[in-house]
N, C-alpha and C. Protein backbone atom coordinates (compact mmCIF):
# COMPACT_ATOMS: atom_id res chain seq x y z
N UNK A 1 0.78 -1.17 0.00
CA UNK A 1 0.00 0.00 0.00
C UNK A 1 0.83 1.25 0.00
N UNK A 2 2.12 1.03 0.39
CA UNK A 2 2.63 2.44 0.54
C UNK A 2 2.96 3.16 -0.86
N UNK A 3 3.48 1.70 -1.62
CA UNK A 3 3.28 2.45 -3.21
C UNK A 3 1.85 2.80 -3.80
N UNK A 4 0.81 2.81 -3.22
CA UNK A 4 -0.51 3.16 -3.72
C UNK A 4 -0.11 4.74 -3.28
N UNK A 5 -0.09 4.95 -1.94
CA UNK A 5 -0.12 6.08 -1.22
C UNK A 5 0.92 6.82 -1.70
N UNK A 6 2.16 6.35 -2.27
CA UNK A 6 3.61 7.07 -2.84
C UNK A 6 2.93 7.99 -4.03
N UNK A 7 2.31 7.15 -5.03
CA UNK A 7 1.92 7.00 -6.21
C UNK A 7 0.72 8.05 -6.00
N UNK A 8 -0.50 8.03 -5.19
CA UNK A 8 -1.53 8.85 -5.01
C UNK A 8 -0.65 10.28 -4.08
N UNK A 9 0.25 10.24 -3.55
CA UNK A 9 0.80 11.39 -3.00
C UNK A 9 1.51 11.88 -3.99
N UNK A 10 2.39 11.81 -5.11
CA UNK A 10 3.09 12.06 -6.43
C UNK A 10 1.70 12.52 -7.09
N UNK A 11 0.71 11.92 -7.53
CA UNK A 11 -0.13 12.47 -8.24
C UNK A 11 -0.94 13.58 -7.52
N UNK A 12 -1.36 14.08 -6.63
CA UNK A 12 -1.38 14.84 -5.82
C UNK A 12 -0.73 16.04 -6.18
N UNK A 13 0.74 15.73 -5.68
CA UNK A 13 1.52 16.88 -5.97
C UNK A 13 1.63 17.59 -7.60
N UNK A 14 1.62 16.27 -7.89
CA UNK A 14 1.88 16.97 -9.42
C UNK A 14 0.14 18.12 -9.68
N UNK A 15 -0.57 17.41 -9.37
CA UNK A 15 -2.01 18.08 -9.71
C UNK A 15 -1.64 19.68 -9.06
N UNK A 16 -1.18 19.24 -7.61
CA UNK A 16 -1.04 20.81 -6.74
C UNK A 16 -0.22 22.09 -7.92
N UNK A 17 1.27 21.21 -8.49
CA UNK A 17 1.59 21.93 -9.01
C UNK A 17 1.27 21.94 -10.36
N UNK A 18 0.58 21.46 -11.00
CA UNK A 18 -0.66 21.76 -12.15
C UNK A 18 -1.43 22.86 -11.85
N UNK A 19 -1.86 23.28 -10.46
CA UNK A 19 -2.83 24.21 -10.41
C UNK A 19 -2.10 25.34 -10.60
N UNK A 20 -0.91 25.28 -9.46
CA UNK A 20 -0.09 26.33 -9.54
C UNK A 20 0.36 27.18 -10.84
N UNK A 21 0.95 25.91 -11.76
CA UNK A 21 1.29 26.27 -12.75
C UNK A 21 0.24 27.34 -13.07
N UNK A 22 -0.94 26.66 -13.80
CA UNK A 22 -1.93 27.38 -14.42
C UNK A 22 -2.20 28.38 -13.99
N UNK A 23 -2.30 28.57 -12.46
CA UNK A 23 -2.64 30.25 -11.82
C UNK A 23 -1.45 30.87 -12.07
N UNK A 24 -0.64 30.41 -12.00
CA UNK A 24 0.54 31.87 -12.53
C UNK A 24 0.42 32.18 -14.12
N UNK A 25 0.09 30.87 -14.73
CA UNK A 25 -0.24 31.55 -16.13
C UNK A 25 -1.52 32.43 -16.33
N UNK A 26 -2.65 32.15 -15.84
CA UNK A 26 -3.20 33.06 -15.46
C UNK A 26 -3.07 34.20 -15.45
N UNK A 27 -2.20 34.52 -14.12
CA UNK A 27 -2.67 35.97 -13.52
C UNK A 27 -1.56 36.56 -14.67
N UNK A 28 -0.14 35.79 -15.12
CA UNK A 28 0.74 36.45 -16.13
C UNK A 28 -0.38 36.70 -17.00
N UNK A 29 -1.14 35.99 -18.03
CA UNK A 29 -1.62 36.12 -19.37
C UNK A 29 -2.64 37.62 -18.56
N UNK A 30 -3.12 37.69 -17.99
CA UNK A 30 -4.10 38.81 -17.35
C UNK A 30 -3.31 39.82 -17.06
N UNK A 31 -2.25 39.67 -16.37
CA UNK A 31 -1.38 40.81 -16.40
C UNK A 31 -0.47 41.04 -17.93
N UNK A 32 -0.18 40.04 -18.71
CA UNK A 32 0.03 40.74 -20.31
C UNK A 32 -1.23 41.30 -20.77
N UNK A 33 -2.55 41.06 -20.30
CA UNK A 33 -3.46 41.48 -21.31
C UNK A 33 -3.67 42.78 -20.89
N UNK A 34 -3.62 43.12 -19.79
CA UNK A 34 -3.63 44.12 -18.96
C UNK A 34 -2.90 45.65 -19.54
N UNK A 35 -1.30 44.95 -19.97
CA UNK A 35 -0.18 45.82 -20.55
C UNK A 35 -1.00 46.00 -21.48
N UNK A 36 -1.43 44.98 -22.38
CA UNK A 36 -1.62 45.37 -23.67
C UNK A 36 -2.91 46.07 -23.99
N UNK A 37 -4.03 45.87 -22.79
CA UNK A 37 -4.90 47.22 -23.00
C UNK A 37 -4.55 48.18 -22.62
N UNK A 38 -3.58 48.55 -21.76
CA UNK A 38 -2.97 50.10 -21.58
C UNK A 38 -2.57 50.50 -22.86
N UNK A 39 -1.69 49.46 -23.22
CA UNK A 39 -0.67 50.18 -24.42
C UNK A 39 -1.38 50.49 -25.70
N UNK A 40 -2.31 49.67 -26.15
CA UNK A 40 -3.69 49.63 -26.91
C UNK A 40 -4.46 50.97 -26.74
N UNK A 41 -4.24 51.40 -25.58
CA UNK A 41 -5.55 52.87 -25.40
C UNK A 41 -4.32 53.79 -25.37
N UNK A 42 -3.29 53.66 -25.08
CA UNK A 42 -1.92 55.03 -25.35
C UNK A 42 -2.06 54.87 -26.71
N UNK A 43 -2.11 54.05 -27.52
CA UNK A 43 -1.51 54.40 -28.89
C UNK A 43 -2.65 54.59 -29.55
N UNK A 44 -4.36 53.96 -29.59
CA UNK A 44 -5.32 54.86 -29.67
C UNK A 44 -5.60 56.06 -30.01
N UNK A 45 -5.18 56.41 -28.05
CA UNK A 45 -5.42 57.85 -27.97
C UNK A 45 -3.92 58.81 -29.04
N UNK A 46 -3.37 57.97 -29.73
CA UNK A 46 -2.02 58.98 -29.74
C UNK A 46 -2.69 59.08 -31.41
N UNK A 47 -3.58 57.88 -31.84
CA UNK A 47 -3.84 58.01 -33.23
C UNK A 47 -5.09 58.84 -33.52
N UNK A 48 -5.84 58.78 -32.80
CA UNK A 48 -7.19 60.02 -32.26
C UNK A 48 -6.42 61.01 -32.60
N UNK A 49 -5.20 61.21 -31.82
CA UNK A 49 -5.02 63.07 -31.64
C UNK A 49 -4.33 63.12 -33.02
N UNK A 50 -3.41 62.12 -33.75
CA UNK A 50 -3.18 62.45 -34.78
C UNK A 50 -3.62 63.02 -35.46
N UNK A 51 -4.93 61.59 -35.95
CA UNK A 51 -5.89 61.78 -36.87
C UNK A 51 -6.57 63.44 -36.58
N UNK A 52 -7.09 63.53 -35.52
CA UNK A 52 -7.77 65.60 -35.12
C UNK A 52 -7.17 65.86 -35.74
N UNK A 53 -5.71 65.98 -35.48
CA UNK A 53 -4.56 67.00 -36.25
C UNK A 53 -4.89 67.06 -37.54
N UNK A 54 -4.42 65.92 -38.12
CA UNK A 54 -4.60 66.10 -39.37
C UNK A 54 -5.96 66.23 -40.17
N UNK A 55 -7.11 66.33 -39.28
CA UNK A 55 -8.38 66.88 -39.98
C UNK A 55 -8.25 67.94 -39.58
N UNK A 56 -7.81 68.74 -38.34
CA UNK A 56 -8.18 69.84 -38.46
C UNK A 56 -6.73 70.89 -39.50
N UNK A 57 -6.10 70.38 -39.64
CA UNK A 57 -5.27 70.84 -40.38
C UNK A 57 -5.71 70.67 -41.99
N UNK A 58 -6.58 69.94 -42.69
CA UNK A 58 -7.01 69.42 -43.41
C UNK A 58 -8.37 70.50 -43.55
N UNK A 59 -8.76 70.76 -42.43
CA UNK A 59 -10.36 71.59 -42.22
C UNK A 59 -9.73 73.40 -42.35
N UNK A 60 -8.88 73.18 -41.86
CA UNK A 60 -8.42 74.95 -41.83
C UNK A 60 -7.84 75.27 -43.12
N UNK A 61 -6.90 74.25 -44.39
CA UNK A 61 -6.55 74.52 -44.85
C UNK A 61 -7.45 74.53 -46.02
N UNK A 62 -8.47 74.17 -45.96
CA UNK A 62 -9.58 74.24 -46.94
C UNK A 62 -10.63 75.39 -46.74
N UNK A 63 -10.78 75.71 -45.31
CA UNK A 63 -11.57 76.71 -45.03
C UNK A 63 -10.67 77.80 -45.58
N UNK A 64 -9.01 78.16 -45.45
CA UNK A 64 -8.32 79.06 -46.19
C UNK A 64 -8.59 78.99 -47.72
N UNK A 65 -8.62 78.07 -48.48
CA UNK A 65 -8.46 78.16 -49.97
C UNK A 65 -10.09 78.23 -50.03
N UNK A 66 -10.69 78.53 -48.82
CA UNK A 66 -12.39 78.32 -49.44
C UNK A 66 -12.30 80.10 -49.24
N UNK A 67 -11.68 80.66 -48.26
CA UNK A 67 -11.95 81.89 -47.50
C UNK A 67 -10.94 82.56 -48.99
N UNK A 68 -9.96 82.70 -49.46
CA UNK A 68 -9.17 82.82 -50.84
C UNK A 68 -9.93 82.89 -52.21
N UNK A 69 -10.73 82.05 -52.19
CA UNK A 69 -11.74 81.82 -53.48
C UNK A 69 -12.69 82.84 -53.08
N UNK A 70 -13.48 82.73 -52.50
CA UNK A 70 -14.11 83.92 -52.27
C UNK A 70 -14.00 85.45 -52.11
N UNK A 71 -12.76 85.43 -51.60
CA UNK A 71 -12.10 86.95 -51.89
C UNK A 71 -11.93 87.03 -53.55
N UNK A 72 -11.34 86.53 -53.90
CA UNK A 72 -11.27 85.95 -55.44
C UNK A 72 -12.43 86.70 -56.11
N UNK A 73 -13.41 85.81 -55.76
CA UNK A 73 -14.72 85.90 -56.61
C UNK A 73 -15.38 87.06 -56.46
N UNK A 74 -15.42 87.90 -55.04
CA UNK A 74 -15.88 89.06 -54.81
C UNK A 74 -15.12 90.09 -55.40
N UNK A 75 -13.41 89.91 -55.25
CA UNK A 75 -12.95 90.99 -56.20
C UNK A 75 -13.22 90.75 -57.41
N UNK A 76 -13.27 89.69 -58.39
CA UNK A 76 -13.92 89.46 -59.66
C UNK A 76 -15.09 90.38 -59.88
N UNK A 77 -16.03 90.36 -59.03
CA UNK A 77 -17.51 90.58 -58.69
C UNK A 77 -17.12 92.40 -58.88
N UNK A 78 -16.17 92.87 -58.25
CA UNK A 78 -16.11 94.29 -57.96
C UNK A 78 -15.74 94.91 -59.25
N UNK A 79 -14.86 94.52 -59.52
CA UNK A 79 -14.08 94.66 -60.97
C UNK A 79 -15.34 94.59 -62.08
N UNK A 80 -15.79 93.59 -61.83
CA UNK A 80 -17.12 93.60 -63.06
C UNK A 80 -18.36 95.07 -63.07
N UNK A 81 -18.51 94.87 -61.68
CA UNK A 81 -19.41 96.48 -61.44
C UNK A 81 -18.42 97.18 -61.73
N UNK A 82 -17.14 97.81 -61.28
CA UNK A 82 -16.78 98.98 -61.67
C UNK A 82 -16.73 98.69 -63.21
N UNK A 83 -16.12 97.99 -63.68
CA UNK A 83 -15.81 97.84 -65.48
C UNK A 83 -17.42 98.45 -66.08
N UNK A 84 -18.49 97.84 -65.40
CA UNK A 84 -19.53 98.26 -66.19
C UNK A 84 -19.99 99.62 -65.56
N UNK A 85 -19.96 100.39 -64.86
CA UNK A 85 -19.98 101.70 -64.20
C UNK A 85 -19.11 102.73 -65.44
N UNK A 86 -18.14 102.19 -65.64
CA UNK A 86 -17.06 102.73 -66.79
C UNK A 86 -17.90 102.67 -68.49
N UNK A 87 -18.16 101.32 -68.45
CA UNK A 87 -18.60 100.98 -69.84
C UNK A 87 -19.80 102.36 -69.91
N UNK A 88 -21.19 102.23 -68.79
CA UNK A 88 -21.70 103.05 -69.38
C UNK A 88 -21.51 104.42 -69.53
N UNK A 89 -20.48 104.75 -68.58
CA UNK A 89 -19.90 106.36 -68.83
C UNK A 89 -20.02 106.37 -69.92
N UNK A 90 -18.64 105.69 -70.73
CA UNK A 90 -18.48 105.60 -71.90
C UNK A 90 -19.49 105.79 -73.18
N UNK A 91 -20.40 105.10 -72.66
CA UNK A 91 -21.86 104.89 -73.82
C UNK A 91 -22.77 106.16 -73.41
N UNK A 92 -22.65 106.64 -72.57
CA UNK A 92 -22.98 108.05 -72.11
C UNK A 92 -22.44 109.20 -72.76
N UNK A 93 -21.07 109.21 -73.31
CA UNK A 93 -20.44 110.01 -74.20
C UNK A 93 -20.56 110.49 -75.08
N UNK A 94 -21.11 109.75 -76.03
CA UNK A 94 -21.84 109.52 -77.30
C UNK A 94 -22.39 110.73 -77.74
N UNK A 95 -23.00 111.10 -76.23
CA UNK A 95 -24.36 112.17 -76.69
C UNK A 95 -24.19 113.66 -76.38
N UNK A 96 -22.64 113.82 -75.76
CA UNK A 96 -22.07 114.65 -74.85
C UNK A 96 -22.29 115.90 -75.92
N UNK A 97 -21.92 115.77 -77.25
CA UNK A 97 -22.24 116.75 -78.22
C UNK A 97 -23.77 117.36 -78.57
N UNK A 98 -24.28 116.69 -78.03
CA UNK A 98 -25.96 117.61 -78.08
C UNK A 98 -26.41 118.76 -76.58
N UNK A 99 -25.37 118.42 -75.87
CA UNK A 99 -25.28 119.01 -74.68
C UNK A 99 -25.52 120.62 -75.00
N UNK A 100 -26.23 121.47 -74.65
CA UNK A 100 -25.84 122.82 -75.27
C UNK A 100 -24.29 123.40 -74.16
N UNK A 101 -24.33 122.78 -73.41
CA UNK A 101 -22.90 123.29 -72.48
C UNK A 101 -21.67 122.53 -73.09
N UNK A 102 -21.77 122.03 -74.54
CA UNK A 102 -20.80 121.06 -75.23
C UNK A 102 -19.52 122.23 -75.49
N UNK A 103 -20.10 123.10 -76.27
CA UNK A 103 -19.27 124.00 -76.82
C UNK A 103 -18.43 124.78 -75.56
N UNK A 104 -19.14 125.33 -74.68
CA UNK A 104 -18.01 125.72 -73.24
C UNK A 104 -17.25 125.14 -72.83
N UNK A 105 -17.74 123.72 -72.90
CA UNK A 105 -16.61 122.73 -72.46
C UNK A 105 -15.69 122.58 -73.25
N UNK A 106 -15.87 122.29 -74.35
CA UNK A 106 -14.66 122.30 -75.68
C UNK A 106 -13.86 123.75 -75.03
N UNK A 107 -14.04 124.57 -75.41
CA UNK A 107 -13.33 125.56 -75.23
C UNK A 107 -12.57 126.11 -74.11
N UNK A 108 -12.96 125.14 -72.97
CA UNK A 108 -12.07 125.08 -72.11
C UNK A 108 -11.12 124.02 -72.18
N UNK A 109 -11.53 123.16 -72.56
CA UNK A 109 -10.64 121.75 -73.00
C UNK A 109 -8.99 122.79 -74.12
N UNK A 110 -9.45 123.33 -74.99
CA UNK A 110 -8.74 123.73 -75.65
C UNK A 110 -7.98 124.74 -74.92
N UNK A 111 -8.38 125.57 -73.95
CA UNK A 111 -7.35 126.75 -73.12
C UNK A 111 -6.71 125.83 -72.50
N UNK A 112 -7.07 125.03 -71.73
CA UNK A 112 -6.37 124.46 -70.88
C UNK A 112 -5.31 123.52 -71.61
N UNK A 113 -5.77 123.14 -72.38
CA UNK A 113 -4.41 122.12 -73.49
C UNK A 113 -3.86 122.77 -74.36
N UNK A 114 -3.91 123.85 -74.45
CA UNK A 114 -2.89 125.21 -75.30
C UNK A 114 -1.83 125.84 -74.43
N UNK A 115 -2.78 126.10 -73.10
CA UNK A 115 -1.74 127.33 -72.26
C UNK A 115 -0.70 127.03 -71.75
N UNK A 116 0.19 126.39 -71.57
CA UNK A 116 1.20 126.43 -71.39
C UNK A 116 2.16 125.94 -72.96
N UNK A 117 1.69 125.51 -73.99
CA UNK A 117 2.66 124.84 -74.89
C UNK A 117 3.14 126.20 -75.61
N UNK A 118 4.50 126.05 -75.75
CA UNK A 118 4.56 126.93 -77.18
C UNK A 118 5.72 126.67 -78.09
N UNK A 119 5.35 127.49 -79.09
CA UNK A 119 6.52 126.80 -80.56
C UNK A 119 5.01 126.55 -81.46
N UNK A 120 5.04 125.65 -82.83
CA UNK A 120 3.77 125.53 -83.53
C UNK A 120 3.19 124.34 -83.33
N UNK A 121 2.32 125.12 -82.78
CA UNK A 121 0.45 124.15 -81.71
C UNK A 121 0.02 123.67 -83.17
N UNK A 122 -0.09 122.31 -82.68
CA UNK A 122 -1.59 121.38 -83.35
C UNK A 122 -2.78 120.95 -82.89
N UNK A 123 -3.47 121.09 -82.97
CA UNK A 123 -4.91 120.31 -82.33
C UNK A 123 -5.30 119.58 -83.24
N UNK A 124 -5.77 118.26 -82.97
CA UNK A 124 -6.05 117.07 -83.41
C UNK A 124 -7.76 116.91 -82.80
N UNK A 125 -8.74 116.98 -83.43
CA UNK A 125 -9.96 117.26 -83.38
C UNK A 125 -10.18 116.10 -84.38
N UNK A 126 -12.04 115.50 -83.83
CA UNK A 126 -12.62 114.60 -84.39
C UNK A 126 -13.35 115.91 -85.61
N UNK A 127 -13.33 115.26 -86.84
CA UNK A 127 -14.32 116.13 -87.94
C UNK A 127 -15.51 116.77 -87.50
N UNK A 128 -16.69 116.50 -86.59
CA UNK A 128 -17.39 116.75 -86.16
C UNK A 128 -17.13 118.11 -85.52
N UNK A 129 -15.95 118.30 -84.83
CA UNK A 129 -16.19 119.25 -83.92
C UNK A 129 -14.59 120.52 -84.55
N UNK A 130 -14.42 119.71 -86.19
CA UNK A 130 -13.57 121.01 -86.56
C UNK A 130 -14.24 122.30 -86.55
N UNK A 131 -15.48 122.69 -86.84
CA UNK A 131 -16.13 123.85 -86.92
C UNK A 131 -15.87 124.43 -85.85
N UNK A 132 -16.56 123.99 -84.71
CA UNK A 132 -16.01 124.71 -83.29
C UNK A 132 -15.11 124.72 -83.23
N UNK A 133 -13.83 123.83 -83.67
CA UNK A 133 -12.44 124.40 -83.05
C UNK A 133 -11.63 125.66 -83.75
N UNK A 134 -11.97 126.05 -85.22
CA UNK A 134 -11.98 126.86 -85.85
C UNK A 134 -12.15 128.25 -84.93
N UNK A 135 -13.90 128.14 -84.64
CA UNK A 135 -14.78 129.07 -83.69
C UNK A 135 -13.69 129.61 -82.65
N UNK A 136 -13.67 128.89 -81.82
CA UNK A 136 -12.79 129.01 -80.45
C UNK A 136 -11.28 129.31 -80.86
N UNK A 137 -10.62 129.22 -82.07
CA UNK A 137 -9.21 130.05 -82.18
C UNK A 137 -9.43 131.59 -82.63
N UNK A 138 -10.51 131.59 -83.19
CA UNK A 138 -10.92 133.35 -83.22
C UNK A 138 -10.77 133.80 -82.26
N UNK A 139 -11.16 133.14 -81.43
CA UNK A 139 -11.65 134.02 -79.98
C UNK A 139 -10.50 133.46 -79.11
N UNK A 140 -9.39 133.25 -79.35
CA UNK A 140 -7.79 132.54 -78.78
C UNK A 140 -6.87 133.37 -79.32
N UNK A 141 -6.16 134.00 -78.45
CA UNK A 141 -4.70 135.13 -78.79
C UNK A 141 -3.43 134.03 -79.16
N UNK A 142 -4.19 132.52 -79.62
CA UNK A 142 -3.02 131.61 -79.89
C UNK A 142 -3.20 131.27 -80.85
N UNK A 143 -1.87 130.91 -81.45
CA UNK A 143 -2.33 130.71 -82.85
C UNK A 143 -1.71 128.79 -83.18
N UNK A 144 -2.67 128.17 -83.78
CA UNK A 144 -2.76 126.85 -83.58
C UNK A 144 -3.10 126.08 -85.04
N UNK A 145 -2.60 125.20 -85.32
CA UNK A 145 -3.13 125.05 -86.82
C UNK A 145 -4.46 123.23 -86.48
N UNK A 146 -5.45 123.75 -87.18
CA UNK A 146 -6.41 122.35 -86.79
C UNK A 146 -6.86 121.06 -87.47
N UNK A 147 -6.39 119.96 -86.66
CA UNK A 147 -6.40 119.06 -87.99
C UNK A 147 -7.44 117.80 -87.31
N UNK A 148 -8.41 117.80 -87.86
CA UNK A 148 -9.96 116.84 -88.23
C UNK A 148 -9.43 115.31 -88.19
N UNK A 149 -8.35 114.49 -87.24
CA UNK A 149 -8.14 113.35 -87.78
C UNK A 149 -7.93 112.30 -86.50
N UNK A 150 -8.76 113.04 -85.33
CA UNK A 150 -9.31 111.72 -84.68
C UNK A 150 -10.55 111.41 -84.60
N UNK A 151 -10.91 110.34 -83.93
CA UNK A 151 -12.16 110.07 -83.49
C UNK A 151 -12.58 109.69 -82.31
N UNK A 152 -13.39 110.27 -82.21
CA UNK A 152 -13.46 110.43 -80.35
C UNK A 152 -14.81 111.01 -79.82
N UNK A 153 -15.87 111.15 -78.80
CA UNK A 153 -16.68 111.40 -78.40
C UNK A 153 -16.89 113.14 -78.33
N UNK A 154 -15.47 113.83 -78.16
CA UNK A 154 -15.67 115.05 -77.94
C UNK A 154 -14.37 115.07 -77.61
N UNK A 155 -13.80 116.53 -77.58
CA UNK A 155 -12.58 116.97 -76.74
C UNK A 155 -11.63 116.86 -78.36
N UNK A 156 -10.35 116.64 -77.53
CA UNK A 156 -9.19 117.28 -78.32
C UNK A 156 -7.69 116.93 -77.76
N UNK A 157 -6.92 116.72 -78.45
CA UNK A 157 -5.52 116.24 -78.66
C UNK A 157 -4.58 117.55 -79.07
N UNK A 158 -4.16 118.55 -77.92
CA UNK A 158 -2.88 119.57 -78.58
C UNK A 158 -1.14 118.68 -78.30
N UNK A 159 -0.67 119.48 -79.34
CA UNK A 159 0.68 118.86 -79.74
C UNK A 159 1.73 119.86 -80.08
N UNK A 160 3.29 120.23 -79.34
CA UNK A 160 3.86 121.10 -80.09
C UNK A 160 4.57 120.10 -81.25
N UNK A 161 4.48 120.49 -82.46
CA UNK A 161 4.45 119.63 -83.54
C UNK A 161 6.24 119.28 -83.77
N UNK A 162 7.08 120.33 -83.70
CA UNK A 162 8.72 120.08 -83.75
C UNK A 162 9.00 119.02 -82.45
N UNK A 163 8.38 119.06 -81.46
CA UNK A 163 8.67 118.34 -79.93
C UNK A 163 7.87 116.72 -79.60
N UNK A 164 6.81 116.95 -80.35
CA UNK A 164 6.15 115.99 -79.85
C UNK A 164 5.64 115.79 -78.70
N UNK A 165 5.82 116.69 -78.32
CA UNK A 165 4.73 116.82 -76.81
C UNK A 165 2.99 116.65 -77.10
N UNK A 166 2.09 115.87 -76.40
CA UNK A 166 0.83 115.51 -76.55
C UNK A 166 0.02 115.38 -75.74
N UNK A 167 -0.64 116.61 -75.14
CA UNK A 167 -1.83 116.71 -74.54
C UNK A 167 -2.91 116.05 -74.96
N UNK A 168 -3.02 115.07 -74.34
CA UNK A 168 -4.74 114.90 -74.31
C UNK A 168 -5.95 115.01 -73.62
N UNK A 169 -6.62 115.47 -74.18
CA UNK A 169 -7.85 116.03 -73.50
C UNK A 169 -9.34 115.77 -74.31
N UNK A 170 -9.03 114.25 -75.13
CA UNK A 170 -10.21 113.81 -75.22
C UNK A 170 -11.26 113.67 -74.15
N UNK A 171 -12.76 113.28 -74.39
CA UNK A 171 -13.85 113.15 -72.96
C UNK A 171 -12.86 111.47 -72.82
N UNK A 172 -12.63 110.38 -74.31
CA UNK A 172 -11.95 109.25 -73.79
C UNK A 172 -10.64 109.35 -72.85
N UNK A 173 -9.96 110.14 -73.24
CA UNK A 173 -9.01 110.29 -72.33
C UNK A 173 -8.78 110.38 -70.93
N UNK A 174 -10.10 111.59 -70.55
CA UNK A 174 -10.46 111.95 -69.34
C UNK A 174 -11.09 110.97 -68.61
N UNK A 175 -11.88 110.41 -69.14
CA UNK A 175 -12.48 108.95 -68.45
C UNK A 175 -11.25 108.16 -68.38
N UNK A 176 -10.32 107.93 -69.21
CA UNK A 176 -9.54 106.90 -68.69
C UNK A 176 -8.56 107.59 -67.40
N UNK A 177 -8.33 108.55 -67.58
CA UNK A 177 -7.51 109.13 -66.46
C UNK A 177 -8.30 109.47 -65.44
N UNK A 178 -9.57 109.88 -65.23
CA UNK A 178 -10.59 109.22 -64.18
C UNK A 178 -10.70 107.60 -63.78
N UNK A 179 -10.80 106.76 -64.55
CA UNK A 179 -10.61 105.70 -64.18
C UNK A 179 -9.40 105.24 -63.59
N UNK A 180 -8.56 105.94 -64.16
CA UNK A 180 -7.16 105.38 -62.92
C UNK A 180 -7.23 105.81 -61.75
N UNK A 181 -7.44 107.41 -61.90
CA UNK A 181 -6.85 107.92 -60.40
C UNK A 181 -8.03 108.10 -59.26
N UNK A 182 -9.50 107.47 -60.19
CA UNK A 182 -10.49 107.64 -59.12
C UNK A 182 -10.87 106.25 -58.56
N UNK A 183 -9.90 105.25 -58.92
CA UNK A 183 -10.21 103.86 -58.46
C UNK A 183 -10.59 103.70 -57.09
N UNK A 184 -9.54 104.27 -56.08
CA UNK A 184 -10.02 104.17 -54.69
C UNK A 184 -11.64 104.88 -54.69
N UNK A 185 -11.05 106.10 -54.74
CA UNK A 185 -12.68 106.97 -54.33
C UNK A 185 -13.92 105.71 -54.99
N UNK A 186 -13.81 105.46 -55.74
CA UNK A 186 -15.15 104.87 -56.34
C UNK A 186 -15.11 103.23 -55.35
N UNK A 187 -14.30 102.45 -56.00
CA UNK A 187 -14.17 101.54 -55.05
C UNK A 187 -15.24 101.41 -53.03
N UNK A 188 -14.54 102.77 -52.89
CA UNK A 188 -14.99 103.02 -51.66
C UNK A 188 -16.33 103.36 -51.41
N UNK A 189 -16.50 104.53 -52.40
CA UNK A 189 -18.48 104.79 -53.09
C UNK A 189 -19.15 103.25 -53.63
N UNK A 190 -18.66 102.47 -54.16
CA UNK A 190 -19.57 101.39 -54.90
C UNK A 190 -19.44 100.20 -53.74
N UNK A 191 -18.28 100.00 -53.02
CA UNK A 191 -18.64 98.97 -51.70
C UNK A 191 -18.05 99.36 -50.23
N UNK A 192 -17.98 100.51 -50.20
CA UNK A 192 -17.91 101.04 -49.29
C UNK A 192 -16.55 100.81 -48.26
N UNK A 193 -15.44 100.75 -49.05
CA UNK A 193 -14.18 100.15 -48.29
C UNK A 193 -13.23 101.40 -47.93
């Protein structure tokens, strides 16, 4: 019997340390799983904050090229009203010669683009308005020779002819040199900046 009892005390032990075994594997595999849900929610959380990053870096840099386009399109937008603010000046011109205050104005157009030049004055006048410019050197202590060979809404082109110096004082002219130098002012009148 004592080898029954040897034999049942050996199996015994071995079982005891069967259990053992297994509870330390246990509580190890629970304590690796343990690490590895920590380390699992650190690197998670580290890919969360990435990922934010890079949407919100992704979100701002689109809200910029969205906030860009739209400046874009509104200055497009501004440019188009002023261009057509201009256009109809322009088409407004047309008629500037039925004006009965046409002829005063010519004739100041012409003092003012004579008085300072001297040596031999040309004026360059649309055909339409050679008659008046004729008119208005009678009544001018300057003496100017007049030549019928632009075309233009109104106004006038003086020139000292040896120099090449060239006043202009077309109404086109004046609108365009209004259009340059009144860009702000209008700008500021049409959207208020």
């Amino acid at each position: 019997m004592a080898f029954n009892e040897l034999l049942h005390s050996m199996e015994q032990s071995a079982q005891e340390k069967r259990e053992d075994i297994l509870e330390n594997a246990r509580a190890s595999a629970e304590g690796i799983l343990a690490d590895a849900q920590k380390r699992a929610e650190v690197i998670r959380d580290e890919l969360v904050a990435t990922a934010e990053g890079k949407v919100n870096i992704k979100k701002n840099k689109s809200l910029y090229l969205l906030k860009e386009d739209i400046k874009a399109e509104l200055t497009r937008e501004k440019e188009r009203i002023y261009d057509q603010a201009f256009s109809q000046a322009e088409s407004m011109l047309g008629g500037c010669r039925n004006d009965p205050r046409y002829e005063e104005s010519f004739a100041r157009f012409l003092d003012r683009s004579t008085e300072n030049l001297n040596g031999r004055i040309v004026v360059h006048v649309d055909p339409v308005d050679e008659a008046l410019c004729k008119r208005c050197r009678e009544n001018s202590s300057l003496e100017f020779e007049v030549i019928p060979d632009r075309k233009c809404a109104g106004g006038l082109d003086a020139e000292i002819a040896d120099k090449g110096i060239i006043v202009r004082n077309t109404l086109e002219s004046r609108l365009d040199n209004a259009r340059m130098h009144m860009r702000k002012d209008l700008f500021g009148f049409l959207f208020g900046e």
